[in-house]
C-alpha atoms as a PDB file:
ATOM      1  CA  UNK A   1       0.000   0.000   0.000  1.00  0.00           C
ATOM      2  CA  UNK A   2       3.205   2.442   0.450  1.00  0.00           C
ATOM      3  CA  UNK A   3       3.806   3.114  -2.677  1.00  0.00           C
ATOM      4  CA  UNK A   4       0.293   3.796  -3.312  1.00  0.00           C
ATOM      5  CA  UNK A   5      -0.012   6.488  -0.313  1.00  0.00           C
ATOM      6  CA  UNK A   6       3.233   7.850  -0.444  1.00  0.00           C
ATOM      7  CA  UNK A   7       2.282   8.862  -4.675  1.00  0.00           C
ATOM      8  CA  UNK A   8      -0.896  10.076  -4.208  1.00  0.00           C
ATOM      9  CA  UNK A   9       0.150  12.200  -1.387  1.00  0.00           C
ATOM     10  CA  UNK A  10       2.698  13.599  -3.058  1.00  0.00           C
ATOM     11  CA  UNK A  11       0.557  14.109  -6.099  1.00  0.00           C
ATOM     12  CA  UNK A  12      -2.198  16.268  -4.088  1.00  0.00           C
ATOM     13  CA  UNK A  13       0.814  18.410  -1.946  1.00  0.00           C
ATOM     14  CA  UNK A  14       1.669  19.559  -5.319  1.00  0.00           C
ATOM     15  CA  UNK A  15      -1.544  20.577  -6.072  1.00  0.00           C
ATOM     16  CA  UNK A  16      -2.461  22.632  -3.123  1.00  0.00           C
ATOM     17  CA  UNK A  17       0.849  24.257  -3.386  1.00  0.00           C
ATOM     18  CA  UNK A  18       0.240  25.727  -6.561  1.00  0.00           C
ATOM     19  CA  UNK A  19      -0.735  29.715  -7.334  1.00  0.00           C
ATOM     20  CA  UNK A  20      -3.935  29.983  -8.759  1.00  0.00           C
ATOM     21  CA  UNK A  21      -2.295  31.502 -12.547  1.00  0.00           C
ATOM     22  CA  UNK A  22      -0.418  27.757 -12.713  1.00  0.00           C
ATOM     23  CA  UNK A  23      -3.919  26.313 -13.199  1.00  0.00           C
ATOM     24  CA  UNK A  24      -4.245  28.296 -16.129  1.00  0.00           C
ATOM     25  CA  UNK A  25      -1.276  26.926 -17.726  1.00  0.00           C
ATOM     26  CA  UNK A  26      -0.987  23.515 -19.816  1.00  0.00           C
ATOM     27  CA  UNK A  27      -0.367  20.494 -18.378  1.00  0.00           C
ATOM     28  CA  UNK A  28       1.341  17.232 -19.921  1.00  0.00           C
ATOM     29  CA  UNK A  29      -1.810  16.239 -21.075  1.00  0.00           C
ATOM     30  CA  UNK A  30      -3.016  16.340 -24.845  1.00  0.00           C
ATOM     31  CA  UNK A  31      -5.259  19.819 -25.004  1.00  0.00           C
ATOM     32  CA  UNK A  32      -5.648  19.871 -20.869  1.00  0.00           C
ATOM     33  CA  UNK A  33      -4.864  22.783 -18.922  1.00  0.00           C
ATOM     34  CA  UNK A  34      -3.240  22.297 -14.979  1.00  0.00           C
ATOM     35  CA  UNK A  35      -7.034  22.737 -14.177  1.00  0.00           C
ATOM     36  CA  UNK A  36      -8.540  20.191 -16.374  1.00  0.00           C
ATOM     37  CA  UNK A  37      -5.978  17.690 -15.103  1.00  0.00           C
ATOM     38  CA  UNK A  38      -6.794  18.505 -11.363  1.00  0.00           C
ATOM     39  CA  UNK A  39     -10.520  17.880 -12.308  1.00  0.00           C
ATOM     40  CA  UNK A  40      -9.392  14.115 -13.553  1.00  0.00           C
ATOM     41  CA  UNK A  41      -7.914  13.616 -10.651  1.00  0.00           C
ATOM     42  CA  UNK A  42     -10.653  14.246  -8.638  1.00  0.00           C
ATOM     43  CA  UNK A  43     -13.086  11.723 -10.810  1.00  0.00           C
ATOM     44  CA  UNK A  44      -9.973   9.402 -10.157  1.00  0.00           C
ATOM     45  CA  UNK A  45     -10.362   9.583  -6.588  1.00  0.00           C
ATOM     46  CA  UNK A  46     -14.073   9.451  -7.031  1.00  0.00           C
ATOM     47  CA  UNK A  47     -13.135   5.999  -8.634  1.00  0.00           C
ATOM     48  CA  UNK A  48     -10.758   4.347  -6.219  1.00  0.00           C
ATOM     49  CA  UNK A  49     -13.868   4.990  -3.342  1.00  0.00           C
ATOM     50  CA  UNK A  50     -16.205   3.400  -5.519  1.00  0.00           C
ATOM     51  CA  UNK A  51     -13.947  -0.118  -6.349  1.00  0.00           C
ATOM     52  CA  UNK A  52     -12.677   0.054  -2.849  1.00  0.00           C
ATOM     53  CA  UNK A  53     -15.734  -0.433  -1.843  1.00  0.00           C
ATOM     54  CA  UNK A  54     -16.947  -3.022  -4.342  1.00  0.00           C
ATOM     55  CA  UNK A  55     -15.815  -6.273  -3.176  1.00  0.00           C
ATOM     56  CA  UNK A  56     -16.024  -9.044  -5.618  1.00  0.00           C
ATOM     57  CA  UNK A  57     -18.017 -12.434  -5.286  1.00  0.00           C
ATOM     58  CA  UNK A  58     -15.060 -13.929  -7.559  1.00  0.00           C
ATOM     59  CA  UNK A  59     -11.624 -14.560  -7.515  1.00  0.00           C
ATOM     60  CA  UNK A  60      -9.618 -11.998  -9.926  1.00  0.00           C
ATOM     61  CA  UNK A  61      -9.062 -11.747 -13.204  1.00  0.00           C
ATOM     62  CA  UNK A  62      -6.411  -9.292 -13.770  1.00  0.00           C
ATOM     63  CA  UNK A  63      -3.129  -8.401 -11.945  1.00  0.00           C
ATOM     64  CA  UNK A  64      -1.232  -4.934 -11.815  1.00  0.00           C
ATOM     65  CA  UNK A  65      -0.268  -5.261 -15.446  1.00  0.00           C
ATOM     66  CA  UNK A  66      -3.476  -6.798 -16.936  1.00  0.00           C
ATOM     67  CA  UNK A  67      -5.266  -3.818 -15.670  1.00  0.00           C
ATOM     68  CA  UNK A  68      -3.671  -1.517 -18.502  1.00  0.00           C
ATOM     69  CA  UNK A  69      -4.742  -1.563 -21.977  1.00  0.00           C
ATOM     70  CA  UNK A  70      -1.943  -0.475 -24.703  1.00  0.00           C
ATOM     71  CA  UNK A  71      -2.954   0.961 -28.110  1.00  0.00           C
ATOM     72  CA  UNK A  72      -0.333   3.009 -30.294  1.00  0.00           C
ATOM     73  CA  UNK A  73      -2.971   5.559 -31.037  1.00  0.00           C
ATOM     74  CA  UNK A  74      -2.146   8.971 -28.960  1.00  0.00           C
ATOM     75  CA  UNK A  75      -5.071  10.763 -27.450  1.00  0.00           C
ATOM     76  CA  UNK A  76      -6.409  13.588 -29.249  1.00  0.00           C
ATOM     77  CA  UNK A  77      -8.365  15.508 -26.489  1.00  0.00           C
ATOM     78  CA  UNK A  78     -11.743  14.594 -28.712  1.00  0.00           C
ATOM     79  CA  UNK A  79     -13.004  11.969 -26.443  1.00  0.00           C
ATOM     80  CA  UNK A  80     -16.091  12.921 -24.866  1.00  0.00           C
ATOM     81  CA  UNK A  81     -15.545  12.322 -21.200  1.00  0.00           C
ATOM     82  CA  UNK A  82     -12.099  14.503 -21.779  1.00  0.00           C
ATOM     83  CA  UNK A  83     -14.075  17.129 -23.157  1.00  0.00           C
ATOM     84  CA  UNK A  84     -16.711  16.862 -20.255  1.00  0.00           C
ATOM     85  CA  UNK A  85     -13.556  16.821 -17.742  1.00  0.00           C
ATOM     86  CA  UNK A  86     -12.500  20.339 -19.584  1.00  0.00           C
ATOM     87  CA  UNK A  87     -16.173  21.496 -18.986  1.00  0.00           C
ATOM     88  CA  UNK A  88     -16.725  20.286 -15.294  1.00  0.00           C
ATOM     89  CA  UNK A  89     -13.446  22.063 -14.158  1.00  0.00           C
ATOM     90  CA  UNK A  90     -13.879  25.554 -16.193  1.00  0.00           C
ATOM     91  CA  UNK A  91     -17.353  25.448 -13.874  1.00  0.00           C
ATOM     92  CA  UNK A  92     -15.222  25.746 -10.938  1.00  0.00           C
ATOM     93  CA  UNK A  93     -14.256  29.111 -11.981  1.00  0.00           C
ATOM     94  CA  UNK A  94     -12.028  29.684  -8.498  1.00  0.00           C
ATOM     95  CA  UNK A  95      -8.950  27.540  -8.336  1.00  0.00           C
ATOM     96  CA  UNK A  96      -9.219  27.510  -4.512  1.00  0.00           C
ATOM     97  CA  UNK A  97     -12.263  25.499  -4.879  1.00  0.00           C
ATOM     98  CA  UNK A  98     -10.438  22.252  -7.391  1.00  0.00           C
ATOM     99  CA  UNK A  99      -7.783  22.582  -4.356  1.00  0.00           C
ATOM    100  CA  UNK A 100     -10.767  21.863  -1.810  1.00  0.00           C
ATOM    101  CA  UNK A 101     -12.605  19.225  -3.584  1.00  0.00           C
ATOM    102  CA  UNK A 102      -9.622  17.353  -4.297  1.00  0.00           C
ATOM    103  CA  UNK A 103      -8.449  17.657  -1.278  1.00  0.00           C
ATOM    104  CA  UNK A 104     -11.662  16.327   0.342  1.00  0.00           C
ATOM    105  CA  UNK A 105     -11.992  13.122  -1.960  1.00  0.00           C
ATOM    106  CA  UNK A 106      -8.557  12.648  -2.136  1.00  0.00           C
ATOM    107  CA  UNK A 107      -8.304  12.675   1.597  1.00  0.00           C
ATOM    108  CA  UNK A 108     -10.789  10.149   1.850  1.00  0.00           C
ATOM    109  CA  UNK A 109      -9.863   7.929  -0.799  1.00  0.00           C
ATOM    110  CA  UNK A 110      -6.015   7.810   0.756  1.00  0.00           C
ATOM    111  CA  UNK A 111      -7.893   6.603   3.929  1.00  0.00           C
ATOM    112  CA  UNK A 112      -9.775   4.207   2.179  1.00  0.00           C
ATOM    113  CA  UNK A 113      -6.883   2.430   0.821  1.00  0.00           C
ATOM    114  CA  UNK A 114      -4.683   2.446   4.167  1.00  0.00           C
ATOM    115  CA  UNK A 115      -7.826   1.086   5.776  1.00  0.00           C
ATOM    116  CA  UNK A 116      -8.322  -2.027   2.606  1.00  0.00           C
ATOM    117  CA  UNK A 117      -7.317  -5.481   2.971  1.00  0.00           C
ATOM    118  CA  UNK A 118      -5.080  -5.891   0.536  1.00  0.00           C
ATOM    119  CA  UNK A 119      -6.105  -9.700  -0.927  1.00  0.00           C
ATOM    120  CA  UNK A 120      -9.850  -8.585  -0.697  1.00  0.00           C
ATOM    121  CA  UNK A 121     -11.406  -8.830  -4.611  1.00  0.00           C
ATOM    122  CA  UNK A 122     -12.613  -5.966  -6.346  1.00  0.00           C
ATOM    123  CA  UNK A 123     -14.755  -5.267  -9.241  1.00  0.00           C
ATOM    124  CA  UNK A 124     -13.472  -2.458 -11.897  1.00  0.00           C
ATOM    125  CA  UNK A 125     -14.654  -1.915 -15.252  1.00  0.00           C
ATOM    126  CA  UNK A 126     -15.304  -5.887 -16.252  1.00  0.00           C
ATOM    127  CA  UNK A 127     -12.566  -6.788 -14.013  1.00  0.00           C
ATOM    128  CA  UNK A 128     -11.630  -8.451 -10.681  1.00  0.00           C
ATOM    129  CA  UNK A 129      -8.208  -7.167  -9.179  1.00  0.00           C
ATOM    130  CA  UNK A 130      -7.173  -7.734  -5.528  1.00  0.00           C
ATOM    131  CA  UNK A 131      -7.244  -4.709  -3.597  1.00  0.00           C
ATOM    132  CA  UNK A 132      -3.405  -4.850  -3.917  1.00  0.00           C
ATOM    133  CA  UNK A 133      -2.960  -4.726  -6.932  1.00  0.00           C
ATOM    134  CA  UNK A 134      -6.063  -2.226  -7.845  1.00  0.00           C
ATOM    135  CA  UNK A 135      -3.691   0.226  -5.572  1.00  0.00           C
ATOM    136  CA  UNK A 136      -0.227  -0.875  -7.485  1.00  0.00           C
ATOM    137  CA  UNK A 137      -1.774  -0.179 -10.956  1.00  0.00           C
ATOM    138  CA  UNK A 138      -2.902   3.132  -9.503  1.00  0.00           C
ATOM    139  CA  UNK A 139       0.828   4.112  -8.194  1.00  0.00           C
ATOM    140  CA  UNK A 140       1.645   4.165 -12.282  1.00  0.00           C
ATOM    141  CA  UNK A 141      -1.685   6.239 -13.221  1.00  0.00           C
ATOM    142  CA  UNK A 142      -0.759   8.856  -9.882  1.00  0.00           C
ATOM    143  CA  UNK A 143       3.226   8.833 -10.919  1.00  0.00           C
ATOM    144  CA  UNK A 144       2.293   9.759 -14.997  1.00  0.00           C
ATOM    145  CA  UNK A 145      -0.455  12.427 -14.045  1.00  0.00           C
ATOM    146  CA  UNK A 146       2.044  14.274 -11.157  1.00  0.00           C
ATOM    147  CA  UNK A 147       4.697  14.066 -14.814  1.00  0.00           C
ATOM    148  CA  UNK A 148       1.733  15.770 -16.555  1.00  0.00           C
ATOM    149  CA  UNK A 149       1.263  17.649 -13.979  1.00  0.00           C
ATOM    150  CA  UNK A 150       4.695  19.492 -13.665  1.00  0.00           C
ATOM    151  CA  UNK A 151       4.966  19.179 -17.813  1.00  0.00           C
ATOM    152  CA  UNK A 152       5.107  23.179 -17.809  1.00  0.00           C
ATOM    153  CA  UNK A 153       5.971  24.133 -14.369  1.00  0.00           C
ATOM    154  CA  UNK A 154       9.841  23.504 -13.856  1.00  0.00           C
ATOM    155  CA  UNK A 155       9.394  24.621  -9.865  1.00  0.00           C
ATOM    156  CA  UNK A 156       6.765  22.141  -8.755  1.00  0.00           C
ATOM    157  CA  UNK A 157       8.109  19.155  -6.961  1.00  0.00           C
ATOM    158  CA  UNK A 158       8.645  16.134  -8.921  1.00  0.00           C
ATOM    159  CA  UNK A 159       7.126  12.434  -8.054  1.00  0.00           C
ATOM    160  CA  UNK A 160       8.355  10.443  -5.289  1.00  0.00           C
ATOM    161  CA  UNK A 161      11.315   8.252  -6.556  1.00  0.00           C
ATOM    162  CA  UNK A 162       9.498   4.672  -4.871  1.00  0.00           C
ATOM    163  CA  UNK A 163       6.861   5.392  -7.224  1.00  0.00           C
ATOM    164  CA  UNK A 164       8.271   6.467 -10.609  1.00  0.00           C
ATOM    165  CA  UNK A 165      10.845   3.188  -9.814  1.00  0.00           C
ATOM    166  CA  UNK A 166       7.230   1.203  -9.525  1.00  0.00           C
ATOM    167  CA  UNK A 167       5.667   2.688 -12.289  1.00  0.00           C
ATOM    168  CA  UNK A 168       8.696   2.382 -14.679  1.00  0.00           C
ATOM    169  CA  UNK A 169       8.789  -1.504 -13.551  1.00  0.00           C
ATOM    170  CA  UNK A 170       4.851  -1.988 -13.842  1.00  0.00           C
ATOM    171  CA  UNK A 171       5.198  -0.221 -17.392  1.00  0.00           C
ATOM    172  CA  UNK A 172       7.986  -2.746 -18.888  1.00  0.00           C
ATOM    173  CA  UNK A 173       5.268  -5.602 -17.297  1.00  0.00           C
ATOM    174  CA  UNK A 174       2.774  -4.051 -19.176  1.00  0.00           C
ATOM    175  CA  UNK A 175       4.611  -3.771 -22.545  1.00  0.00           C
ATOM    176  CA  UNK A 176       7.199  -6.651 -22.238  1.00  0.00           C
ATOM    177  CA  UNK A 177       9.691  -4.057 -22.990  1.00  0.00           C
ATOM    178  CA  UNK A 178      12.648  -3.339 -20.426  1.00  0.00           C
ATOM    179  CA  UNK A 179      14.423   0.320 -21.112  1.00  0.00           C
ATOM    180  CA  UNK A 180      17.535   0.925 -21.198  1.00  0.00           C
ATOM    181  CA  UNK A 181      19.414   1.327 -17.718  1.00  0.00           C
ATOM    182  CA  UNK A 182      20.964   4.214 -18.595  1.00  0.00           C
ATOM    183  CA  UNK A 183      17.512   6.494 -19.168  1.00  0.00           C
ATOM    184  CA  UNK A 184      16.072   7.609 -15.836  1.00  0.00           C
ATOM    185  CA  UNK A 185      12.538   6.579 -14.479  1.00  0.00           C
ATOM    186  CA  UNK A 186      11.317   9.890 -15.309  1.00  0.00           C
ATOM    187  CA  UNK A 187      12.314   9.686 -18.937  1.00  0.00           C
ATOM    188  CA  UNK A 188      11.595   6.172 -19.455  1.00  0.00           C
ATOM    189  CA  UNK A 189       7.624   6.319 -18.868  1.00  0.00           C
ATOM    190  CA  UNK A 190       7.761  10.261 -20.478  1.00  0.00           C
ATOM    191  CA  UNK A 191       9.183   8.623 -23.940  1.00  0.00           C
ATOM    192  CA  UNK A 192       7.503   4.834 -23.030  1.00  0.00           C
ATOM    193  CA  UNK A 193       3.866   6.800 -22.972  1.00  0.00           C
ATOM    194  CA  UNK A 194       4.811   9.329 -25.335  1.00  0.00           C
ATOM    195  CA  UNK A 195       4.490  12.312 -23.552  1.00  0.00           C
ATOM    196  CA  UNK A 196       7.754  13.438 -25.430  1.00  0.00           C
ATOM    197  CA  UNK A 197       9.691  12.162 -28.741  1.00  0.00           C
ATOM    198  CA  UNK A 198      13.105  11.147 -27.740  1.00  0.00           C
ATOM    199  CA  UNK A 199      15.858  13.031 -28.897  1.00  0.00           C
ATOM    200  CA  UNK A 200      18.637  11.289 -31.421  1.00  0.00           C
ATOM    201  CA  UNK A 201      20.765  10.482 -28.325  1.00  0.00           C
ATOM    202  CA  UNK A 202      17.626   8.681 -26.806  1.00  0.00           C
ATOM    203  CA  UNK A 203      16.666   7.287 -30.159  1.00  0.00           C
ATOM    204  CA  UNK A 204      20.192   5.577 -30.144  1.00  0.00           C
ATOM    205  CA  UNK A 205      19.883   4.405 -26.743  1.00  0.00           C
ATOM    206  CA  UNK A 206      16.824   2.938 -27.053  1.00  0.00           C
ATOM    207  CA  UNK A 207      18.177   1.071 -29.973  1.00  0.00           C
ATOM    208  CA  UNK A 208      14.556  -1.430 -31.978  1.00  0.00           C
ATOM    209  CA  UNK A 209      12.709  -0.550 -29.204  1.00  0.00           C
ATOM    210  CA  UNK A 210      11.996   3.456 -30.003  1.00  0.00           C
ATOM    211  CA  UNK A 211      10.441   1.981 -33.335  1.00  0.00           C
ATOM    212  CA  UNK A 212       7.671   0.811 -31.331  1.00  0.00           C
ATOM    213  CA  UNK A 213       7.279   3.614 -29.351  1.00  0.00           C
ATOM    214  CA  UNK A 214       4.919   5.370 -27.868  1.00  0.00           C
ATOM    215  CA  UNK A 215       2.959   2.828 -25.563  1.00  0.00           C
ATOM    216  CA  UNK A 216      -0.598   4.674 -25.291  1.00  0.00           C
ATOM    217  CA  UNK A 217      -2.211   3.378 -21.445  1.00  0.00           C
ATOM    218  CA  UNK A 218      -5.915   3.311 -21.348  1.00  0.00           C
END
């Protein structure tokens, strides 16, 4: 559950310790401001509370790594719950109130997942996950949003380094790709998701493996 905690903490403490003009800004995400982004996080948090407290009558289905879909088709920002996600947090108008709302699901969702038994089932989106790993697929979906979330703002605190070393692991599960030792975690999921092209140094490093890049996550 550590790494789990320890992320999404992290991830909301650099949210409430932004000005209000940074949620104005872009974020890492495809045609998402810093606000828009904040917004997903709170449905997020809206969605660990709900599996958390969906136990399943069966035994799982999916691990960590099954949880992730991977598609080599970039988003575009045209997706109709992304565009509803831009509309829900341009009604917020105030940035202090994203900071509150956030902070009041997130809270509770953090306490929700310290309080879970970890081997308990739960039921996801047609899926079955232990508790356990629900949480560990959500240290990788925390770890690239707090990435997206700093994209543009070179002062904000970066992502614990237990959880971009578990997301950067869970990723080469996911893709049955390991990186290169000598990129960083931070660079391996940015260029693994394709949140940035590598550069020709990168390119070389990567070797066959940047002509299958990027790995979309859905």
């Amino acid at each position: 559950m550590d790494p789990f905690s320890r992320s999404w903490t992290a991830l909301r403490e650099a949210v409430a310790a932004l000005p209000d003009p940074d949620f104005a800004r872009p974020s890492g995400c495809t045609r998402w401001l810093v606000r828009d982004l904040v917004c997903h996080l709170v449905v997020d948090a809206q969605d660990v509370l709900i599996t958390l407290v969906t136990p399943a009558g069966t035994p799982p289905t999916h691990d960590a790594a099954a949880y992730w879909t991977v598609t080599d088709t970039p988003p575009t920002g045209d997706d109709p719950l992304d565009a509803l996600t831009v509309r829900l947090a341009a009604a917020y108008e105030d940035p202090a109130l994203l900071k509150f709302h956030l902070d009041d699901v997130g809270s509770a969702a953090g306490r929700a997942a310290r309080l879970a038994d970890p081997v308990t089932p739960v039921a996801t989106q047609d899926m079955v996950l232990t508790t356990a790993d629900y949480l560990s697929a959500y240290v990788l979906e925390w770890t690239l949003h707090h990435l997206d979330l700093i994209a543009h703002l070179p002062d904000a605190p970066p992502p614990p380094a237990e959880g971009l070393s578990h997301s950067r692991a869970l990723l080469e599960r996911i893709t049955g790709e390991p990186f290169p030792a000598s990129l960083s975690d931070p660079d391996a999921l940015l260029l693994g998701t394709g949140r940035r092209p590598p550069t020709a140094g990168e390119r070389a490093q990567l070797g066959p493996l940047a002509g299958r890049l990027p790995f979309v996550l859905g």
